[in-house]
C-alpha atoms as a PDB file:
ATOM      1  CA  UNK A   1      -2.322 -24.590  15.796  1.00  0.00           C
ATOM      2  CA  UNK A   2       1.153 -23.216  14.772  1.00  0.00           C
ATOM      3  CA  UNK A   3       2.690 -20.709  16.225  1.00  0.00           C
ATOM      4  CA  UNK A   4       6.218 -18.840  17.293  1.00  0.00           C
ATOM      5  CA  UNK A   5       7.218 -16.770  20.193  1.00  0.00           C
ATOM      6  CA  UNK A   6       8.260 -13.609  19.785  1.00  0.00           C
ATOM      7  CA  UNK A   7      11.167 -11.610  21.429  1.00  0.00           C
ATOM      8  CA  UNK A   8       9.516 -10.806  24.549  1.00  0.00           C
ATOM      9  CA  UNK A   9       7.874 -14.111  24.880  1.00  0.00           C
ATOM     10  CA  UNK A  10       4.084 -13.020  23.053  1.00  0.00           C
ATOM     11  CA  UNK A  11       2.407 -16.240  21.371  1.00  0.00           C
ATOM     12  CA  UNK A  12       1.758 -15.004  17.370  1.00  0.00           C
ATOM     13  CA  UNK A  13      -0.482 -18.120  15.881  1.00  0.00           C
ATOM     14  CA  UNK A  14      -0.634 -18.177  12.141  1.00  0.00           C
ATOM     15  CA  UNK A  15      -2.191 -20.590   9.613  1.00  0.00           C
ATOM     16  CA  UNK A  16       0.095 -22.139   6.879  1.00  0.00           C
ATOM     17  CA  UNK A  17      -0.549 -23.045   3.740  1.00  0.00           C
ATOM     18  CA  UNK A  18       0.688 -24.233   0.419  1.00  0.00           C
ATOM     19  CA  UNK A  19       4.051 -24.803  -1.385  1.00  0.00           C
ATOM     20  CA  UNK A  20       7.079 -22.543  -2.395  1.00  0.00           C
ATOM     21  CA  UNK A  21       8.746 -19.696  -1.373  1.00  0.00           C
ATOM     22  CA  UNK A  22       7.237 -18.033   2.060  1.00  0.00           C
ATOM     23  CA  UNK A  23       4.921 -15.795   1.995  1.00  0.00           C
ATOM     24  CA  UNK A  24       4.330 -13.512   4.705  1.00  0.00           C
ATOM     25  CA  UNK A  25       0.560 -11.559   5.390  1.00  0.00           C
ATOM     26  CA  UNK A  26       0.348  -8.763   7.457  1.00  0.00           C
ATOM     27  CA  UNK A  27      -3.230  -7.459   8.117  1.00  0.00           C
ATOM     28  CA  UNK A  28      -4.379  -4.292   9.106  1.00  0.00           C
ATOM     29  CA  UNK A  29      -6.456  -2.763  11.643  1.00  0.00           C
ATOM     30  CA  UNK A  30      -9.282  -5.339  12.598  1.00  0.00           C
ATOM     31  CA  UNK A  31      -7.857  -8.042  10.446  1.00  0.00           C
ATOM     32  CA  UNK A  32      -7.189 -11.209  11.771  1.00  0.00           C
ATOM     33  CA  UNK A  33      -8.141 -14.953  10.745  1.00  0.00           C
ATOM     34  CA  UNK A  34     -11.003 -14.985  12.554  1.00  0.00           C
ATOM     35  CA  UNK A  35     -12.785 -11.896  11.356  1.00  0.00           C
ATOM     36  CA  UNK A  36     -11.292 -11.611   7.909  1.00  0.00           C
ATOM     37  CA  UNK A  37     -12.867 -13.930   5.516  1.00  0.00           C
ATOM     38  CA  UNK A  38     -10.983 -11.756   2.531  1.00  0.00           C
ATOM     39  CA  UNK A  39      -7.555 -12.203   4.091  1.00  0.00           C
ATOM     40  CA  UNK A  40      -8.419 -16.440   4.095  1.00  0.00           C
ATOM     41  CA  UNK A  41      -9.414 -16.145   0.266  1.00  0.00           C
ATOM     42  CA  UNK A  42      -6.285 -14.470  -0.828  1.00  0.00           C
ATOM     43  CA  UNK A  43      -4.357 -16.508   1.520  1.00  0.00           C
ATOM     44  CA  UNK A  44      -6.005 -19.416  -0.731  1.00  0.00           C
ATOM     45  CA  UNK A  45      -5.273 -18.282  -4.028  1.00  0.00           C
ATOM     46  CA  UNK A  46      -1.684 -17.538  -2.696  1.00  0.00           C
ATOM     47  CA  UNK A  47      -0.853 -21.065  -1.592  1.00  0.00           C
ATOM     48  CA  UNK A  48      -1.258 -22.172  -4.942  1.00  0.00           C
ATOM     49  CA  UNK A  49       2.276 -20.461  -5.965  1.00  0.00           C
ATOM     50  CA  UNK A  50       3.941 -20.368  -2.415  1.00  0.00           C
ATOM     51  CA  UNK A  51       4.255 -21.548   1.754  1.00  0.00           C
ATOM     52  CA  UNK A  52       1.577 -18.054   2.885  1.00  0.00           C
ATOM     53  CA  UNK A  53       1.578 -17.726   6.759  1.00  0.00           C
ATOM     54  CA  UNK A  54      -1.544 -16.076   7.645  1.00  0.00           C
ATOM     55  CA  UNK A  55      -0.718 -14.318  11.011  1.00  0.00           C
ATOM     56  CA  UNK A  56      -2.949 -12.786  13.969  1.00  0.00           C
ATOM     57  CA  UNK A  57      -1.035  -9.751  14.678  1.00  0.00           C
ATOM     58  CA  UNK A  58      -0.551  -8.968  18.521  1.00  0.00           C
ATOM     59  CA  UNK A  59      -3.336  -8.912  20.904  1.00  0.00           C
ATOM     60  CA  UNK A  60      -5.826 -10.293  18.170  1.00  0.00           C
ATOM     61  CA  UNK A  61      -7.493 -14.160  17.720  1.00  0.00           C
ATOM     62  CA  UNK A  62      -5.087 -16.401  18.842  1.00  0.00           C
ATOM     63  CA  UNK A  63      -1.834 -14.280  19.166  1.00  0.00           C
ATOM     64  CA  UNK A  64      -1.544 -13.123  23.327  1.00  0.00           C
ATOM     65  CA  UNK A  65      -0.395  -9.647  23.904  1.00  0.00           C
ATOM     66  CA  UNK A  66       2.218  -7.963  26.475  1.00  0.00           C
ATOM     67  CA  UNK A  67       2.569  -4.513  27.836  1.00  0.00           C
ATOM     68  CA  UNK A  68       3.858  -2.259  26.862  1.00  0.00           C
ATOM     69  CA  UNK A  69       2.854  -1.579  23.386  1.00  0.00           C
ATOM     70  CA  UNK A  70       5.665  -0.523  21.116  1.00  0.00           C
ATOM     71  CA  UNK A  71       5.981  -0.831  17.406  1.00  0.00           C
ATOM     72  CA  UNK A  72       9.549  -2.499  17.636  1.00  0.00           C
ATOM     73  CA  UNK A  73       7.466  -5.623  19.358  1.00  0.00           C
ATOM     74  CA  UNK A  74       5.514  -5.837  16.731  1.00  0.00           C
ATOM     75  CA  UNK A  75       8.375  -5.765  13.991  1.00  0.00           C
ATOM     76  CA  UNK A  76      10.199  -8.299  15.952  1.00  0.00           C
ATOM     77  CA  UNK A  77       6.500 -10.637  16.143  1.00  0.00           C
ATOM     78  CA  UNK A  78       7.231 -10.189  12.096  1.00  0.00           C
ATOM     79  CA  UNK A  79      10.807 -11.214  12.521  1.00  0.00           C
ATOM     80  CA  UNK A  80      10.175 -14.137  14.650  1.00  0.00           C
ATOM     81  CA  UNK A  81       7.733 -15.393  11.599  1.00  0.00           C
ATOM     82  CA  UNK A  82      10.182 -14.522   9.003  1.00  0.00           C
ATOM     83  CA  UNK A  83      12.882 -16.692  11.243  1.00  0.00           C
ATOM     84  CA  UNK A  84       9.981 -19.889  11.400  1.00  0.00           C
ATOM     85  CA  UNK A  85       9.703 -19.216   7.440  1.00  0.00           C
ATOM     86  CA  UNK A  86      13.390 -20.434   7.066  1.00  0.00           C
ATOM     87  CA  UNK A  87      15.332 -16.577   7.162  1.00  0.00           C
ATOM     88  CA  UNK A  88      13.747 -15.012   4.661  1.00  0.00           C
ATOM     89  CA  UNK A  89      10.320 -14.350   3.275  1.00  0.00           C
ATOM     90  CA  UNK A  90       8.464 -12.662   0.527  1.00  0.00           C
ATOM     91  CA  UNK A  91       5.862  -9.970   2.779  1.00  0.00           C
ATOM     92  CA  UNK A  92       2.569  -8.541   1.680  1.00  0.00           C
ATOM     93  CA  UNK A  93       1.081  -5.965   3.812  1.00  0.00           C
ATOM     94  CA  UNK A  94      -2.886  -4.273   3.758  1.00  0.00           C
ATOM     95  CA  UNK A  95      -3.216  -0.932   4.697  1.00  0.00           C
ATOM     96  CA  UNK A  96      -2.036   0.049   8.517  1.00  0.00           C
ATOM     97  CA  UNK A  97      -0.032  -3.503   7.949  1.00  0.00           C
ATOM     98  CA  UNK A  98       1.591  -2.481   4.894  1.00  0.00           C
ATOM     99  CA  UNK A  99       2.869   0.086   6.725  1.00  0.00           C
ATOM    100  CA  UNK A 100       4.304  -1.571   9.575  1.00  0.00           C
ATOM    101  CA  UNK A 101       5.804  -4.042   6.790  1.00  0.00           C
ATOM    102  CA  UNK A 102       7.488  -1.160   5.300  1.00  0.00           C
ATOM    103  CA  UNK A 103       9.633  -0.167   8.584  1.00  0.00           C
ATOM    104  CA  UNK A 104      10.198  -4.095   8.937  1.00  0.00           C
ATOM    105  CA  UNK A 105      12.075  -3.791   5.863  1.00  0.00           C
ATOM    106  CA  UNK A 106      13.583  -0.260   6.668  1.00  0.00           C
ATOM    107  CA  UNK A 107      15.082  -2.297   9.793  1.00  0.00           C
ATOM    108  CA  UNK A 108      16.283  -4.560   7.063  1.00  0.00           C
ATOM    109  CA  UNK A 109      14.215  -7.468   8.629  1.00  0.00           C
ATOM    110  CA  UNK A 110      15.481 -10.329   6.024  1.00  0.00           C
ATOM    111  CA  UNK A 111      12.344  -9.364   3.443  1.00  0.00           C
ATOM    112  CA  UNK A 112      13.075 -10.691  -0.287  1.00  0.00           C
ATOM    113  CA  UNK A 113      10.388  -8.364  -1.932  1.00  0.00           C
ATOM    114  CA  UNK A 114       7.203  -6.077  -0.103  1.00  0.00           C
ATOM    115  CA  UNK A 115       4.353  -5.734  -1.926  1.00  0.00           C
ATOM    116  CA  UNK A 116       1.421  -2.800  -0.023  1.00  0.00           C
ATOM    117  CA  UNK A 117      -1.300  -1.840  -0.488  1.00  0.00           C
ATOM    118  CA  UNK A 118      -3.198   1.146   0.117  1.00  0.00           C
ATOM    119  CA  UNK A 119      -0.763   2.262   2.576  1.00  0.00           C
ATOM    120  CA  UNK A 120      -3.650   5.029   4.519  1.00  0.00           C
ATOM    121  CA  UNK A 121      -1.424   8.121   4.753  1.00  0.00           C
ATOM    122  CA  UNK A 122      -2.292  11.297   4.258  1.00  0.00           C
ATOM    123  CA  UNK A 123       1.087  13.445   2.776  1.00  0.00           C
ATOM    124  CA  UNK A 124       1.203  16.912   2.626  1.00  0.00           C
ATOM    125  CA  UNK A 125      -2.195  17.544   4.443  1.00  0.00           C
ATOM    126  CA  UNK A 126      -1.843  19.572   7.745  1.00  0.00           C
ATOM    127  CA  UNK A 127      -5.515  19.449   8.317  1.00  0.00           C
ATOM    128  CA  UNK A 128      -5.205  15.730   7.826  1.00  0.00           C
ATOM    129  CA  UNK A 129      -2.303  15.547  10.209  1.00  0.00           C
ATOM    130  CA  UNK A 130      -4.517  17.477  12.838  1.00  0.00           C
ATOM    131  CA  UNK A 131      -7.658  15.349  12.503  1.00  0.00           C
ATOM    132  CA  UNK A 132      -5.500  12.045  12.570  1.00  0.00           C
ATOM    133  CA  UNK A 133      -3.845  13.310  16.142  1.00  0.00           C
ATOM    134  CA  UNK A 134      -7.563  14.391  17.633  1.00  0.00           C
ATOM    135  CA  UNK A 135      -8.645  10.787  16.257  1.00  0.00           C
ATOM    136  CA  UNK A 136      -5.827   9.169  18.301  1.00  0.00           C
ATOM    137  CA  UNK A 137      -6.682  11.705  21.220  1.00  0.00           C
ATOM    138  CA  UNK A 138     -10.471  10.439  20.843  1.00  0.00           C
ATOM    139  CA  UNK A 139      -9.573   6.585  20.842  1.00  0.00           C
ATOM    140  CA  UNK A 140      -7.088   6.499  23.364  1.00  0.00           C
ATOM    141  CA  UNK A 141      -9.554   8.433  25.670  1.00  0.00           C
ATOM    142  CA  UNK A 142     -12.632   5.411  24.565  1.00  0.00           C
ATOM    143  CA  UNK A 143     -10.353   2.972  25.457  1.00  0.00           C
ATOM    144  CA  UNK A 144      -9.097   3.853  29.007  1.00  0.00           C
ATOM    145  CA  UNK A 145     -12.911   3.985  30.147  1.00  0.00           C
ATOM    146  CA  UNK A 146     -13.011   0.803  28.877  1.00  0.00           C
ATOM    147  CA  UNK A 147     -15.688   1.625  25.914  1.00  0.00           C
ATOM    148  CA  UNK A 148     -14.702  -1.100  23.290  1.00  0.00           C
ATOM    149  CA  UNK A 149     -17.448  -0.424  21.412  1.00  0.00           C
ATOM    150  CA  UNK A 150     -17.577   2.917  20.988  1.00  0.00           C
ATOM    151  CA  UNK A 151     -13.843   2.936  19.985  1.00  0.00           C
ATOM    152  CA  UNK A 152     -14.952   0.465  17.607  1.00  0.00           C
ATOM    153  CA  UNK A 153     -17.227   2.485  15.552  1.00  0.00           C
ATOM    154  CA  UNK A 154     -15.410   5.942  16.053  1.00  0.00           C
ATOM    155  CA  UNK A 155     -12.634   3.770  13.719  1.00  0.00           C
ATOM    156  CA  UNK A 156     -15.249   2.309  11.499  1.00  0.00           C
ATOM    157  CA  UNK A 157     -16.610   5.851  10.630  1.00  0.00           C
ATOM    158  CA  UNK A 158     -13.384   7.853  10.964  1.00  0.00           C
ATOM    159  CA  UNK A 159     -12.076   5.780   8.004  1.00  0.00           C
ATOM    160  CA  UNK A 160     -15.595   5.777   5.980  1.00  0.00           C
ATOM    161  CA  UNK A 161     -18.024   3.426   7.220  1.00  0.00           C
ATOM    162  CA  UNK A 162     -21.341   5.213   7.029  1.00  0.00           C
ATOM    163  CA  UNK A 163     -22.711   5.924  10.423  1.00  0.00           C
ATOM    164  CA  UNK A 164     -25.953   4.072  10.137  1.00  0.00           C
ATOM    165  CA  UNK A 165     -23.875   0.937   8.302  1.00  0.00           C
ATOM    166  CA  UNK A 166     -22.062   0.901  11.537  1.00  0.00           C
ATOM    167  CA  UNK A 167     -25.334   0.808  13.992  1.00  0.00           C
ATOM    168  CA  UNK A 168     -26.380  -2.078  12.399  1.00  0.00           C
ATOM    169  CA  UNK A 169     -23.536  -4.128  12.572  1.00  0.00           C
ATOM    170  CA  UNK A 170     -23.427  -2.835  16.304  1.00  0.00           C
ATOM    171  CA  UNK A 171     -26.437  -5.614  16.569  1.00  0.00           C
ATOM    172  CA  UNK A 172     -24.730  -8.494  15.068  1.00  0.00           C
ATOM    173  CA  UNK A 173     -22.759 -11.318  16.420  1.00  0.00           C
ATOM    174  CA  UNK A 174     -19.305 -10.261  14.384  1.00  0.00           C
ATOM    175  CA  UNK A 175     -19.410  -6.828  16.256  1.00  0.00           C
ATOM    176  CA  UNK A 176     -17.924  -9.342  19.887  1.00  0.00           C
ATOM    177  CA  UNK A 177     -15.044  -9.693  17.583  1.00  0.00           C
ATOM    178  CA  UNK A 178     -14.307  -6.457  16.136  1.00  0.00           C
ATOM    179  CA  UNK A 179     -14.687  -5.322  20.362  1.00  0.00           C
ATOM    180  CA  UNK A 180     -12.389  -8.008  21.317  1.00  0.00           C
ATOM    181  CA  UNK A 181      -9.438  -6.509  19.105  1.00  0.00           C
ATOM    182  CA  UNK A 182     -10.833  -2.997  20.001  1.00  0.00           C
ATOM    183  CA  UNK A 183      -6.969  -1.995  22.018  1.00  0.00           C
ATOM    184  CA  UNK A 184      -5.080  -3.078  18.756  1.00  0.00           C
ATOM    185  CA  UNK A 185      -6.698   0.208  17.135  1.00  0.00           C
ATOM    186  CA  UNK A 186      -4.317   1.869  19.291  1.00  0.00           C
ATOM    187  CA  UNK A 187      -1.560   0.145  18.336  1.00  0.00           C
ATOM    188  CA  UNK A 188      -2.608   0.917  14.445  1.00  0.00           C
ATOM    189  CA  UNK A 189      -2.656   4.499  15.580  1.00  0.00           C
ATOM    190  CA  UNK A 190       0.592   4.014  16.823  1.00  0.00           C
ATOM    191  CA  UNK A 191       2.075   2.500  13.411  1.00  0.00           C
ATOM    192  CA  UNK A 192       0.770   5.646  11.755  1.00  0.00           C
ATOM    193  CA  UNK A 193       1.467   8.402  13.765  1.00  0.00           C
ATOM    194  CA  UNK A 194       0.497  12.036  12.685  1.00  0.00           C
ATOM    195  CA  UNK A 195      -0.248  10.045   9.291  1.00  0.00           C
ATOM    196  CA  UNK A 196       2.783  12.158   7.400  1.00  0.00           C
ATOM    197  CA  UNK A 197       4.640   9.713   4.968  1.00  0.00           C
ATOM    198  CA  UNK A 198       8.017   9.258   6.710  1.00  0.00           C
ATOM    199  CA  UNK A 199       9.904   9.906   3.286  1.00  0.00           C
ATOM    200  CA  UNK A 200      13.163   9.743   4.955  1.00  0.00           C
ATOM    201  CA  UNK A 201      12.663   6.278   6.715  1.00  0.00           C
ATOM    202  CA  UNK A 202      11.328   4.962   3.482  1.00  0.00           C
ATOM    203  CA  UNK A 203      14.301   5.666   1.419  1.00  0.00           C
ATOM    204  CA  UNK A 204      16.346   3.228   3.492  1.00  0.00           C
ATOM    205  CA  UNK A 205      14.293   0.836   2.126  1.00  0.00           C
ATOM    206  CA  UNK A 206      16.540  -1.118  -0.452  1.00  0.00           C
ATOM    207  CA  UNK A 207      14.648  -4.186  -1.066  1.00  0.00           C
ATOM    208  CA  UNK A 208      12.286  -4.324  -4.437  1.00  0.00           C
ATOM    209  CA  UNK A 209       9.063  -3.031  -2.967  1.00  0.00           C
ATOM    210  CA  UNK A 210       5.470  -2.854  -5.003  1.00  0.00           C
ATOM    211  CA  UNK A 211       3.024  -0.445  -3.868  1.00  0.00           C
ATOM    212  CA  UNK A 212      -0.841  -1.177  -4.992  1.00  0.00           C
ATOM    213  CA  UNK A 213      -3.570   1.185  -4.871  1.00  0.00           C
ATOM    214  CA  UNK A 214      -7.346   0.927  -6.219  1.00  0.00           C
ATOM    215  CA  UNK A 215      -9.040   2.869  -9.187  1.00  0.00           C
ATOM    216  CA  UNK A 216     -12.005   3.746  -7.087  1.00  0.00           C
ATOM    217  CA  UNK A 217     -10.033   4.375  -3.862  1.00  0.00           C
ATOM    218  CA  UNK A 218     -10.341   8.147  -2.321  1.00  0.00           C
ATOM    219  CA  UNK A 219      -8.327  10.014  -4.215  1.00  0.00           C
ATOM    220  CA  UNK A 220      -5.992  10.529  -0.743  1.00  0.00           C
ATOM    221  CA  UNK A 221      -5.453   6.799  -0.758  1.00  0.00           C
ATOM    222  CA  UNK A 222      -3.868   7.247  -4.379  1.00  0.00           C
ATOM    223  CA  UNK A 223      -1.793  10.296  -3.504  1.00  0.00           C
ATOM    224  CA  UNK A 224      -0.095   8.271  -0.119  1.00  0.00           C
ATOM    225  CA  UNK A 225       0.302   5.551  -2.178  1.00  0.00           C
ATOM    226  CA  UNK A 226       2.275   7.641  -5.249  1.00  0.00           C
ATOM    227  CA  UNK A 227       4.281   9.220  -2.139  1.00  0.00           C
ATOM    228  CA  UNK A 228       5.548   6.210  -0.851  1.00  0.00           C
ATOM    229  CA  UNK A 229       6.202   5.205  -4.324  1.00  0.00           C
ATOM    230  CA  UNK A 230       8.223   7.767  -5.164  1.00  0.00           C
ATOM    231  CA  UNK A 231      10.073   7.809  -1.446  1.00  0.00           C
ATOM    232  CA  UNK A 232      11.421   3.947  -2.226  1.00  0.00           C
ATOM    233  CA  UNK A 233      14.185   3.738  -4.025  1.00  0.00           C
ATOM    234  CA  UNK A 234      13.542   1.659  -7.156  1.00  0.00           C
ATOM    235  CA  UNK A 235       9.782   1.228  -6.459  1.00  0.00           C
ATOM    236  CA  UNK A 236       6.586   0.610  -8.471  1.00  0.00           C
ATOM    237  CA  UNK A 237       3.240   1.566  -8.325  1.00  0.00           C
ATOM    238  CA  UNK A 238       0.361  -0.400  -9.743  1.00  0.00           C
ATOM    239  CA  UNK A 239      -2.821   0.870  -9.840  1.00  0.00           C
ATOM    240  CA  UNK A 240      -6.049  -1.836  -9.366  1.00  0.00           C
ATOM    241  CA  UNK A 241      -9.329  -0.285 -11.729  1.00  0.00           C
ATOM    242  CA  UNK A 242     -12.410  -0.565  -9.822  1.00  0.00           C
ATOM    243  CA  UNK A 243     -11.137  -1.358  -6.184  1.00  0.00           C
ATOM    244  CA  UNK A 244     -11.524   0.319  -3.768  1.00  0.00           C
ATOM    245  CA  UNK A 245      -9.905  -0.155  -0.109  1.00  0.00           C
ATOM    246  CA  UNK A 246     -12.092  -2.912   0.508  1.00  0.00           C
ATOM    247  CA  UNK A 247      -9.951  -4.964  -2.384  1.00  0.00           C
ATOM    248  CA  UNK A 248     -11.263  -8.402  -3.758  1.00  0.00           C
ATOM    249  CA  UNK A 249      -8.686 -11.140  -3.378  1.00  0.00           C
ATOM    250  CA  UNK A 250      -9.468 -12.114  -7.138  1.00  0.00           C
ATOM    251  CA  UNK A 251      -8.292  -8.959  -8.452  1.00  0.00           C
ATOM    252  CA  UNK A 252      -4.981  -8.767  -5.824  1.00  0.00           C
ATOM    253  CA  UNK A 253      -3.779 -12.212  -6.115  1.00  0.00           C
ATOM    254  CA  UNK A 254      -2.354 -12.222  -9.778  1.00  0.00           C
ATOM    255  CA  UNK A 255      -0.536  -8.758  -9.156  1.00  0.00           C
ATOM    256  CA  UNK A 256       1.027 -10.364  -6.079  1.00  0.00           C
ATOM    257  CA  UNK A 257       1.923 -13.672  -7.661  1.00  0.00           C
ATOM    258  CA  UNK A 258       3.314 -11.543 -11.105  1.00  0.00           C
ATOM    259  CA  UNK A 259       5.343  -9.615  -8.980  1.00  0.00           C
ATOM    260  CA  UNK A 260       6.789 -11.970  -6.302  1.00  0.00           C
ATOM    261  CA  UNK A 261       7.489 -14.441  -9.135  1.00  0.00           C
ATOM    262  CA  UNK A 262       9.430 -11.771 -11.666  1.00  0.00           C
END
């Protein structure tokens, strides 16, 4: 199994695939090869235009973990990838992954072009901003007792898993691996802060950046992506009819490859 060592000596294992220019993934919360059968389909389609590395972020699958937790670590995990990539990669980020892609590249990390999508912010919402620190408060307070579970589904439904969708999957064998990445959710939490799109940080971004949202998407999901849009200098917005969050590889894969590939 590949892998690299980051800065401060954590194991990141990643999966690579294909022919061409690199191609970097960055999941979001939950995501990681072993729980994220949509991540390994668009990781297929990918490899048939470029080298895709298919990472486990930080303290997920194979990837170890060390303490403290600090967003820098995990822009320098991406760095360290980036480095095994040859110096410079293409990088495609989902959701709470896009946005730790986009202060990669506000670091100016060696990053060629970003692509995001759904980037989960919610701009210009107070009550948003409040309800995003009490869910933080909530999860940080599930995971020092130790209640992986329960942290589990308070993210499920906090993001719009119906309640009852979530007590059933409570009862099947995936739900060991959702609890086994259950402390990453913190480090998500971390990446997004009060939720407020950081329009300053954004517009030290310089590289040619696409950001993706989905027809069907909350209509929040469109507004934080047409925010971070418009905070990038030189970005562009594309717009995905009938997708929602949950986004089928099919339907992503030709955006990516169009726009990489210009």
């Amino acid at each position: 199994m590949p892998q690299v060592i980051s800065k401060d000596g954590t194991i990141i294992a990643y999966d690579r695939s294909g022919q061409g220019p690199a191609l970097i993934l960055v999941g979001g919360a939950f995501q990681h090869r072993a729980i994220d059968p949509q991540t390994v389909q668009l990781a297929a389609l990918l490899a048939q235009h470029f080298t895709v590395f298919h990472y486990d972020r930080r303290g997920r699958g194979d990837s170890s973990d060390t303490q403290p937790y600090a967003v820098e670590r995990e822009i320098e995990d991406l760095e360290s990838l980036i480095n095994e990539a040859g110096g410079a990669a293409f990088v495609f980020g989902m959701s709470s992954g896009g946005v730790l892609a986009l202060y990669a590249a506000a670091r100016d990390l060696a990053i060629k072009k970003l692509a995001l999508y759904e980037p989960p912010f919610n701009p210009g919402d107070e009550h948003a901003r409040q309800a995003s620190e009490h869910y933080t408060r909530e999860l940080t307070a599930l995971l020092s007792e130790g209640r992986r579970g329960d942290a589990v589904a308070l993210a499920m439904t906090t993001f719009g898993a119906p309640a009852e969708a979530v007590a059933g999957m409570r009862q099947t064998p995936v739900w060991s691996l959702f609890e086994s990445v259950a402390p990453t959710l913190a480090y998500d939490a971390a990446i997004m802060g009060d939720g407020s799109v950081p329009a300053e940080r954004l517009a030290s971004i310089t590289v040619p950046t696409l950001v993706i949202d989905g027809g069907a998407s909350p209509s929040f999901m469109h507004n934080a992506a047409q925010a971070v849009a418009h905070a990038i200098p030189n970005a562009k917005l594309c717009t995905l009819e009938g997708q929602t969050h949950d986004v089928a590889p099919q339907a992503l894969a030709p955006v990516l490859v169009q726009f990489f590939h210009a």
